[in-house]
N, C-alpha and C. Protein backbone atom coordinates (compact mmCIF):
# COMPACT_ATOMS: atom_id res chain seq x y z
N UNK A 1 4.69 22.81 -3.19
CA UNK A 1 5.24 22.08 -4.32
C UNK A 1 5.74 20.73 -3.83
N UNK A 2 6.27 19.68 -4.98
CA UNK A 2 6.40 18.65 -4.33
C UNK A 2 8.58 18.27 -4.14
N UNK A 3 8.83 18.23 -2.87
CA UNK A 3 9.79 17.69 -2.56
C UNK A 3 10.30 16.73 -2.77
N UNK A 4 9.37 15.48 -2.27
CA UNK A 4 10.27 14.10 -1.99
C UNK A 4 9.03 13.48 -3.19
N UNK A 5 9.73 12.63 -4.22
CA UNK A 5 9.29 12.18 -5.58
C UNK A 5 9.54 10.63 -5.67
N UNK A 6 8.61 9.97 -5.60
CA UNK A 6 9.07 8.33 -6.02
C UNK A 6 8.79 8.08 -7.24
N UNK A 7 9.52 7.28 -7.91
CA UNK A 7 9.33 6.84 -9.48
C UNK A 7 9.20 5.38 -9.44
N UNK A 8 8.14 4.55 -10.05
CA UNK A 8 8.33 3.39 -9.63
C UNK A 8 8.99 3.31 -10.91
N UNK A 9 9.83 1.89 -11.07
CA UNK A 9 10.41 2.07 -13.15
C UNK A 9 10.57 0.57 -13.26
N UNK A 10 9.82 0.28 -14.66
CA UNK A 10 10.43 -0.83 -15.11
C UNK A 10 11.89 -0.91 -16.09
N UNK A 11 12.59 -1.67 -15.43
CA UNK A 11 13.90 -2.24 -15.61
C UNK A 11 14.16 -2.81 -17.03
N UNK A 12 13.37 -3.33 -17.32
CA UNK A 12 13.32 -4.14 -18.91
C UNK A 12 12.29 -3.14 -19.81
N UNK A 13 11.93 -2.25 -19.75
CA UNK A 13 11.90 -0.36 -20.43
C UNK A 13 11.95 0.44 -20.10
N UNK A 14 12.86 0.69 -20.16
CA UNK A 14 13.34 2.31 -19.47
C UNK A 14 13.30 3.33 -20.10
N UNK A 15 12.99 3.31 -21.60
CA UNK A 15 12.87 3.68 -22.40
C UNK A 15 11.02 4.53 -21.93
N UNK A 16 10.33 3.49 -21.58
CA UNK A 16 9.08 3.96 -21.27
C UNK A 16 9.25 4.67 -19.80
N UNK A 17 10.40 4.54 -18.99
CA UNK A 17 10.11 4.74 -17.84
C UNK A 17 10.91 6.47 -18.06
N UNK A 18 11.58 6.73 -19.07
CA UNK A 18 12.12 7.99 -19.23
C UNK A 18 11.47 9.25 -18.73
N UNK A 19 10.28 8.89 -19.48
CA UNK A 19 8.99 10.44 -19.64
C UNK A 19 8.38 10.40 -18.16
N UNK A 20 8.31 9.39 -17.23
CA UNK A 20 8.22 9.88 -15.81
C UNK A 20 9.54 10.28 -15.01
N UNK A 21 10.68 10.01 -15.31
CA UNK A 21 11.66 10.81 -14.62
C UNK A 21 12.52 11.77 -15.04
N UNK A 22 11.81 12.61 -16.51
CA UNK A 22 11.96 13.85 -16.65
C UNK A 22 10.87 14.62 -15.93
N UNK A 23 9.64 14.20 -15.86
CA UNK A 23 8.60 14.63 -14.98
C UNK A 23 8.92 14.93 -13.56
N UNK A 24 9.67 13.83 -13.29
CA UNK A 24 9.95 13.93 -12.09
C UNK A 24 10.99 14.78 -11.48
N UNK A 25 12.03 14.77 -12.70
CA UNK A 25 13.59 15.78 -12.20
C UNK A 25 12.78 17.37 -12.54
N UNK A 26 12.04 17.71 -13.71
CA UNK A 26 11.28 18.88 -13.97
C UNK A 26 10.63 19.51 -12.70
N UNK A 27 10.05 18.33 -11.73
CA UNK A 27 9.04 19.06 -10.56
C UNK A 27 10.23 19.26 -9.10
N UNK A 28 11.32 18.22 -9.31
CA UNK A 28 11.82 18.58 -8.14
C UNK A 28 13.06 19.75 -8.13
N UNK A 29 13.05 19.67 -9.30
CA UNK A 29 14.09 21.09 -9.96
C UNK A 29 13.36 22.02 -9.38
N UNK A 30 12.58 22.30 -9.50
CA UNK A 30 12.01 23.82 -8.93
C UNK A 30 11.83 23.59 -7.10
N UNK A 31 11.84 22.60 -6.65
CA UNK A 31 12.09 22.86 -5.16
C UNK A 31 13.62 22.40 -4.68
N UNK A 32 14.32 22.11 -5.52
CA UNK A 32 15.16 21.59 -4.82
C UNK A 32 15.38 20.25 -4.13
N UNK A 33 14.49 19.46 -4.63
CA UNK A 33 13.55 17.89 -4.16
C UNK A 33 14.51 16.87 -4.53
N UNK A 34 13.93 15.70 -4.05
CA UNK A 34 14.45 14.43 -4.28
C UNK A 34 13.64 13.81 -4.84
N UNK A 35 14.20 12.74 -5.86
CA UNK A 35 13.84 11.79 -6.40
C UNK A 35 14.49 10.20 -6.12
N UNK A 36 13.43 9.31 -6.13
CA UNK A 36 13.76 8.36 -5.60
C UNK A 36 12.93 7.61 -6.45
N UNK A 37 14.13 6.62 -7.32
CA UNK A 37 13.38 5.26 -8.37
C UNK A 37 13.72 3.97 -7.44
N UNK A 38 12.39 3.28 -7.72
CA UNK A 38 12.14 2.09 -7.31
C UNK A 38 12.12 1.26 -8.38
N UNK A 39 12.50 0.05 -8.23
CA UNK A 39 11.98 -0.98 -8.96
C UNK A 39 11.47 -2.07 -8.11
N UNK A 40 10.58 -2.78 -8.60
CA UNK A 40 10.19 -3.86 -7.59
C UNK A 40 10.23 -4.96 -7.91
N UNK A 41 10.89 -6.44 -7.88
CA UNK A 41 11.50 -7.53 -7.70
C UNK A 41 10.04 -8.69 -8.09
N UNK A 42 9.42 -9.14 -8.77
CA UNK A 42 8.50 -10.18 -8.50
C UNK A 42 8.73 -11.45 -8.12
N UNK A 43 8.19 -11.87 -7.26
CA UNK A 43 8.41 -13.43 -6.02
C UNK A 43 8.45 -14.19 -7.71
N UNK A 44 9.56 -15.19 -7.09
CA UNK A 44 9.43 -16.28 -7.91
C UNK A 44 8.58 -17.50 -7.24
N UNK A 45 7.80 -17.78 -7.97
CA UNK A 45 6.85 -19.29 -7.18
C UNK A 45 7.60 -20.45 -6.78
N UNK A 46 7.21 -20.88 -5.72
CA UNK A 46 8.21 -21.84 -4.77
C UNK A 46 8.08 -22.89 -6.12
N UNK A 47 6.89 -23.57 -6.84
CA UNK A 47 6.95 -24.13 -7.64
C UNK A 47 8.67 -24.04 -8.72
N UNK A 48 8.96 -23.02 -9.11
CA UNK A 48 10.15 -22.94 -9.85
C UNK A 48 11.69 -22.72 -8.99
N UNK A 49 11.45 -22.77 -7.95
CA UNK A 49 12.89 -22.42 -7.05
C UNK A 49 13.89 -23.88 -7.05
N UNK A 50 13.07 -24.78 -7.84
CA UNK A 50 14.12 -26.32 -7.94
C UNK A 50 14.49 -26.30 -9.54
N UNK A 51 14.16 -24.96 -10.17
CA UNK A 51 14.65 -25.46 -11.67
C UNK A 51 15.61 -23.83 -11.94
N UNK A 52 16.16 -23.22 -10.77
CA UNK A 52 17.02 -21.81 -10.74
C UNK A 52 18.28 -22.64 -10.02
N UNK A 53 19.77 -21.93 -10.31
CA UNK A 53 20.40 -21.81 -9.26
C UNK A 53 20.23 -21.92 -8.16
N UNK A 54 21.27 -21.76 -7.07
CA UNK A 54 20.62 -21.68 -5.83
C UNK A 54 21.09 -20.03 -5.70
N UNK A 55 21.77 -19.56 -6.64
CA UNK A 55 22.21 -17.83 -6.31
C UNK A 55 21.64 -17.07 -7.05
N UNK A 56 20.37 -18.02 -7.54
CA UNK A 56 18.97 -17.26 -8.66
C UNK A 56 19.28 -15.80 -8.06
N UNK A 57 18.50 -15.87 -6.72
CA UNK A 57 18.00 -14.77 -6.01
C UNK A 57 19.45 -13.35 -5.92
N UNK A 58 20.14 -13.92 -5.31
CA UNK A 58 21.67 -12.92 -5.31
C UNK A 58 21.43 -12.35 -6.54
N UNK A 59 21.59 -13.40 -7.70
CA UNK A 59 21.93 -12.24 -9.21
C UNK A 59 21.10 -11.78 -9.43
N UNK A 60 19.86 -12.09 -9.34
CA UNK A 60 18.76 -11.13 -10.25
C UNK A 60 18.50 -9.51 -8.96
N UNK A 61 19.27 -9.39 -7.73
CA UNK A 61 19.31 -8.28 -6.75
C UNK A 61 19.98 -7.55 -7.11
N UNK A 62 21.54 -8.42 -7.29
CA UNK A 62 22.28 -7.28 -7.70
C UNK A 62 22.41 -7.25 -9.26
N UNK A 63 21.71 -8.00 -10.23
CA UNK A 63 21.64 -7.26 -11.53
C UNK A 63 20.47 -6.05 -11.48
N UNK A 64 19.23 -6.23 -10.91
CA UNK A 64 18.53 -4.80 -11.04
C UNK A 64 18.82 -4.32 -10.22
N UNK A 65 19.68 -3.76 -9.09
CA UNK A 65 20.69 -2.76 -8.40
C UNK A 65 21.21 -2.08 -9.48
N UNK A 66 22.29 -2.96 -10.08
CA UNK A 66 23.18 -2.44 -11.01
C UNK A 66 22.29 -1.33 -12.39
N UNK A 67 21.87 -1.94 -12.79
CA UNK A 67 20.94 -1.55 -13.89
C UNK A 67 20.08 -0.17 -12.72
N UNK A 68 19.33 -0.18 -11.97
CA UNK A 68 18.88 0.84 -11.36
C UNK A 68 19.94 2.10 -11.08
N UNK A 69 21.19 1.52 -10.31
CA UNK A 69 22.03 2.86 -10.16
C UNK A 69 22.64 3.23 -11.33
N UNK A 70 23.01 2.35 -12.76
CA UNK A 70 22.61 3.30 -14.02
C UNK A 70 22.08 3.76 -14.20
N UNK A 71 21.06 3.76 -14.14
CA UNK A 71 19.49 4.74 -14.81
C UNK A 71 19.74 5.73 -13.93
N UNK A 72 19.91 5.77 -12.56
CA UNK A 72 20.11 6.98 -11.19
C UNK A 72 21.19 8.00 -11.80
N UNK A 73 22.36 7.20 -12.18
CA UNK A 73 23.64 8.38 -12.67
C UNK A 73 23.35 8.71 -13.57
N UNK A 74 22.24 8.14 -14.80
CA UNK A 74 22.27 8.62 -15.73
C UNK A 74 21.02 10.41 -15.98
N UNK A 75 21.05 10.28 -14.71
CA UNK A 75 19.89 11.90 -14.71
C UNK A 75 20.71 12.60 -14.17
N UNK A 76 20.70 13.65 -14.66
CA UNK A 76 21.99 15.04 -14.85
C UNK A 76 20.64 15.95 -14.60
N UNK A 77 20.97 16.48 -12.98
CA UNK A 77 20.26 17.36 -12.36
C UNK A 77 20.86 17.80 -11.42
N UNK A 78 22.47 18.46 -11.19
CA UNK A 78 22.81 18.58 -9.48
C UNK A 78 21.91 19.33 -8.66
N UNK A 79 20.79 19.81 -9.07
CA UNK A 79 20.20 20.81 -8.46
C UNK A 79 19.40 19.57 -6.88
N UNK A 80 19.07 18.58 -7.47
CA UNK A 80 18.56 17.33 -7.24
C UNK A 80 19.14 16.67 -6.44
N UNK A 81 18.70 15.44 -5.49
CA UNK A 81 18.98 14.46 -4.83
C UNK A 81 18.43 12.86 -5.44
N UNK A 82 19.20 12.44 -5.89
CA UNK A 82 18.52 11.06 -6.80
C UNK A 82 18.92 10.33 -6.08
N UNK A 83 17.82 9.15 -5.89
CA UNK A 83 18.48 7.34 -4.89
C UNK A 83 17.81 6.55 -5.78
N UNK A 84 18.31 5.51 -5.35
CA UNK A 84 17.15 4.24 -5.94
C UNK A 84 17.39 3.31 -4.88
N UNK A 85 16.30 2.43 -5.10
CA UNK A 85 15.89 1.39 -4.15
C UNK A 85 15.11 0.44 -5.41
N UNK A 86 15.88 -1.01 -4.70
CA UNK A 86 14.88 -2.52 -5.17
C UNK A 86 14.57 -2.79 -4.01
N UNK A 87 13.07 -3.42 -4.58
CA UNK A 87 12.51 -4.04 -3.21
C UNK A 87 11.93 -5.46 -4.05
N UNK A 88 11.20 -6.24 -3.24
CA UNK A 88 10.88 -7.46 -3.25
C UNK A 88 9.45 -8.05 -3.04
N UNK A 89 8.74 -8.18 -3.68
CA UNK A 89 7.36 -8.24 -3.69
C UNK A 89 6.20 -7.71 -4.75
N UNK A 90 4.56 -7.54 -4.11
CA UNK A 90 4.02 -7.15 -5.62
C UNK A 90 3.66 -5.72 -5.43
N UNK A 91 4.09 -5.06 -6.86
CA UNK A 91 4.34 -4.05 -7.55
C UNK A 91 3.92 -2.43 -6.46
N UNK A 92 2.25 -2.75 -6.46
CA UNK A 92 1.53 -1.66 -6.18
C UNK A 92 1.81 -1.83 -4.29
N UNK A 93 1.91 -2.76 -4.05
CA UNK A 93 2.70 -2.79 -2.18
C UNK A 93 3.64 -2.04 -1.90
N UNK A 94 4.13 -2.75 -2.44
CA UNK A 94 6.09 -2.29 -2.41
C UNK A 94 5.99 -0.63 -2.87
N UNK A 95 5.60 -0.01 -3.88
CA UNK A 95 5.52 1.07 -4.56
C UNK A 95 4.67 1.79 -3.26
N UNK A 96 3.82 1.10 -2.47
CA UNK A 96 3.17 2.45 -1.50
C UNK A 96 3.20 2.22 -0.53
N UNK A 97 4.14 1.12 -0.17
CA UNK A 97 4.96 1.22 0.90
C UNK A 97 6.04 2.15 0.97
N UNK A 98 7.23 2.12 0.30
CA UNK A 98 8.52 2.94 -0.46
C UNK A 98 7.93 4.36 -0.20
N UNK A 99 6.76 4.86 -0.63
CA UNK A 99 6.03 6.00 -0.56
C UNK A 99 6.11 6.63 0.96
N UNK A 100 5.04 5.80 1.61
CA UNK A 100 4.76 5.96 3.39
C UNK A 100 6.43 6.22 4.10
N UNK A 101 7.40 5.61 3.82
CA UNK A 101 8.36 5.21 4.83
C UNK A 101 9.35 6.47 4.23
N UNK A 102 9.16 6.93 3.24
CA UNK A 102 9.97 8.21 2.34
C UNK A 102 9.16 9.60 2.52
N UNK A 103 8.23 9.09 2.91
CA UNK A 103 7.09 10.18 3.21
C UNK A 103 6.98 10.84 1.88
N UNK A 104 6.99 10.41 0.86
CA UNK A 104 7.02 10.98 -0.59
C UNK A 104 5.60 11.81 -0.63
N UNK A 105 5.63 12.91 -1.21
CA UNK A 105 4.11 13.99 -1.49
C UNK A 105 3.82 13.57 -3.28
N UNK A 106 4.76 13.00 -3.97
CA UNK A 106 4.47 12.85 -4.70
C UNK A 106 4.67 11.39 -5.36
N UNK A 107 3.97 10.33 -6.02
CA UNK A 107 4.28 9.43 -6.80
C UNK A 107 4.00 9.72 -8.72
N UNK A 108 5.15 9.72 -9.38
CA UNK A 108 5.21 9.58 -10.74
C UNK A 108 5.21 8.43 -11.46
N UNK A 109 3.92 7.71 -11.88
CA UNK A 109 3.86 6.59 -12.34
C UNK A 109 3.31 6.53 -13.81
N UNK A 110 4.25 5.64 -14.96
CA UNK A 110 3.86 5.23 -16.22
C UNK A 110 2.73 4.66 -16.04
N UNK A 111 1.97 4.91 -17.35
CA UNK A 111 1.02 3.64 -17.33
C UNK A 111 1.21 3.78 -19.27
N UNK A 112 0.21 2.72 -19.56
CA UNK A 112 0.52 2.27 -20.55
C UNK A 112 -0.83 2.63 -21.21
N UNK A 113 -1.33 2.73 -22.53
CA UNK A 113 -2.88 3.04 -22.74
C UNK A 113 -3.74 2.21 -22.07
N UNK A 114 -4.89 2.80 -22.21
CA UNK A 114 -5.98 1.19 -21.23
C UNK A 114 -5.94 -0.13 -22.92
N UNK A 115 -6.10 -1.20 -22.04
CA UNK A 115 -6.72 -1.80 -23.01
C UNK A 115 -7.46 -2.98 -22.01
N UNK A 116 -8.28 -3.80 -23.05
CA UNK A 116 -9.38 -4.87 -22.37
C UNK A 116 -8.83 -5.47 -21.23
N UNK A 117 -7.34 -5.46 -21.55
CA UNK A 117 -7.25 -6.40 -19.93
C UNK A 117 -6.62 -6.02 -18.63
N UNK A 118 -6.60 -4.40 -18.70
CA UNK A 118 -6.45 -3.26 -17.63
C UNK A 118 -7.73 -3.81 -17.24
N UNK A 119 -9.13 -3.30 -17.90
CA UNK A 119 -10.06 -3.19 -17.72
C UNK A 119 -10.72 -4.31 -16.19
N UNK A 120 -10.34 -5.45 -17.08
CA UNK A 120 -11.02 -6.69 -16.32
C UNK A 120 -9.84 -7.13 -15.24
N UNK A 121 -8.76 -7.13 -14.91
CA UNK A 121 -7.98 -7.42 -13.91
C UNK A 121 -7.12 -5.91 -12.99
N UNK A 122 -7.60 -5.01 -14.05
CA UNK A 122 -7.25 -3.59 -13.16
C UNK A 122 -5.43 -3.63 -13.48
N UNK A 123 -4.73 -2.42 -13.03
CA UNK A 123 -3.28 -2.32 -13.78
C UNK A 123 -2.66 -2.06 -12.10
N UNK A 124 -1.07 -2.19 -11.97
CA UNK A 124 -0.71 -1.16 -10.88
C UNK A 124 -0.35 0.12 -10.58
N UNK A 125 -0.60 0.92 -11.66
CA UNK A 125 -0.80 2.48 -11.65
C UNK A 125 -2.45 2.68 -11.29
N UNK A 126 -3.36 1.91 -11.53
CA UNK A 126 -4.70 2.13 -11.42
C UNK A 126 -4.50 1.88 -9.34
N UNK A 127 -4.05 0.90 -9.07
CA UNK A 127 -4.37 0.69 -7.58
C UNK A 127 -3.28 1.21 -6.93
N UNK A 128 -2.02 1.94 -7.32
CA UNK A 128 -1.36 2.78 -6.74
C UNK A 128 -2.37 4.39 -6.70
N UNK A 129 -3.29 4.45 -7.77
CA UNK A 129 -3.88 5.89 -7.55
C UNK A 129 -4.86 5.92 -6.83
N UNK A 130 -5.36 4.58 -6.81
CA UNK A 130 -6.43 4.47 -5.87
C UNK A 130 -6.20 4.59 -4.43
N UNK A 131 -4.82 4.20 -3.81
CA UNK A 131 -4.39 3.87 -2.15
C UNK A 131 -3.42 4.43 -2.07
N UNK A 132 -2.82 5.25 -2.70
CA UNK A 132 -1.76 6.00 -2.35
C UNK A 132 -2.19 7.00 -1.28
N UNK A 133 -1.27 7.39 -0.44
CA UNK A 133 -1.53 8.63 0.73
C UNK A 133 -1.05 10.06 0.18
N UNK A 134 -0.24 10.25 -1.23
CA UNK A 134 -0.24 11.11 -1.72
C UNK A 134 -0.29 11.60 -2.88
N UNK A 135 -0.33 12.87 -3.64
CA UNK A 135 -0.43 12.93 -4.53
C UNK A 135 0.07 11.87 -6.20
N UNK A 136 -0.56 11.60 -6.67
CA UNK A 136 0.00 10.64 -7.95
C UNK A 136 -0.20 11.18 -9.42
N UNK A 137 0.87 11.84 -10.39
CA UNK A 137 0.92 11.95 -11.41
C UNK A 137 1.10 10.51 -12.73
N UNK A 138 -0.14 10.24 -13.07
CA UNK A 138 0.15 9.05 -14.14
C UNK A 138 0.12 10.00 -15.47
N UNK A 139 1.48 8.98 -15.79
CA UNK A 139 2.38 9.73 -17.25
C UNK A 139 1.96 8.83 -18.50
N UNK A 140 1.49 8.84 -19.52
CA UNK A 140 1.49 8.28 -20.33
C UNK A 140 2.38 8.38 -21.60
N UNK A 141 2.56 7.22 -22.40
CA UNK A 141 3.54 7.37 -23.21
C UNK A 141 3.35 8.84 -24.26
């Protein structure tokens, strides 16, 4: 069964990111497992770093910190071990990197229906299932 559980989650719906971390508290409930939500940070282009603050970077870390270890307290499972982690970079990296270094057996990832422009530029649940080293449950709404 699966132990160690990564959730990748978007921050600005969590609402969508719900139905993978009942999935996720559901599978590690029965072993006694951990869960571990990620969110991942997107580079701002050097192009825009002269029209931010200079403490752009500080707040937008520790506002999705903050907002992440809400969503963390907000899953009522003591049976469970819940963390979260932000990281910094693009999506499907960071997400299977977080994986390798957690040694996670399992990744629980949203995806969204297909539409035309999954298709032609591909999604990051599509190339997390493709290169992941372990098992991957994609949840749909």
């Amino acid at each position: 069964m699966y132990k160690n559980i990564l959730v990748p989650i978007d921050i600005s719906d969590t609402g969508f990111s719900r139905h993978s971390i009942d999935k996720a508290v559901a599978f590690a409930s029965a072993t006694a497992g951990a869960v571990r939500l990620i969110y991942v940070r997107s580079i701002l282009p050097v192009t825009f770093m002269e029209f931010v603050p200079p403490d752009f970077d500080t707040e937008q870390q520790e506002s999705a910190e903050a907002d992440l270890a809400a969503l963390a307290k907000s899953i009522v499972a003591p049976e469970i071990s819940v963390s979260h982690v932000v990281r910094l970079g693009s999506i499907y990296n960071e997400v299977l990197q977080e994986a390798e270094e957690m040694k996670a057996d399992l990744i629980i990832v949203g995806s969204h229906k297909p539409g035309m422009s999954t298709y032609l530029i591909g999604s990051n649940a599509a190339t997390i299932v493709r290169h992941a080293g372990c098992s991957v449950l994609v949840v749909r709404e």
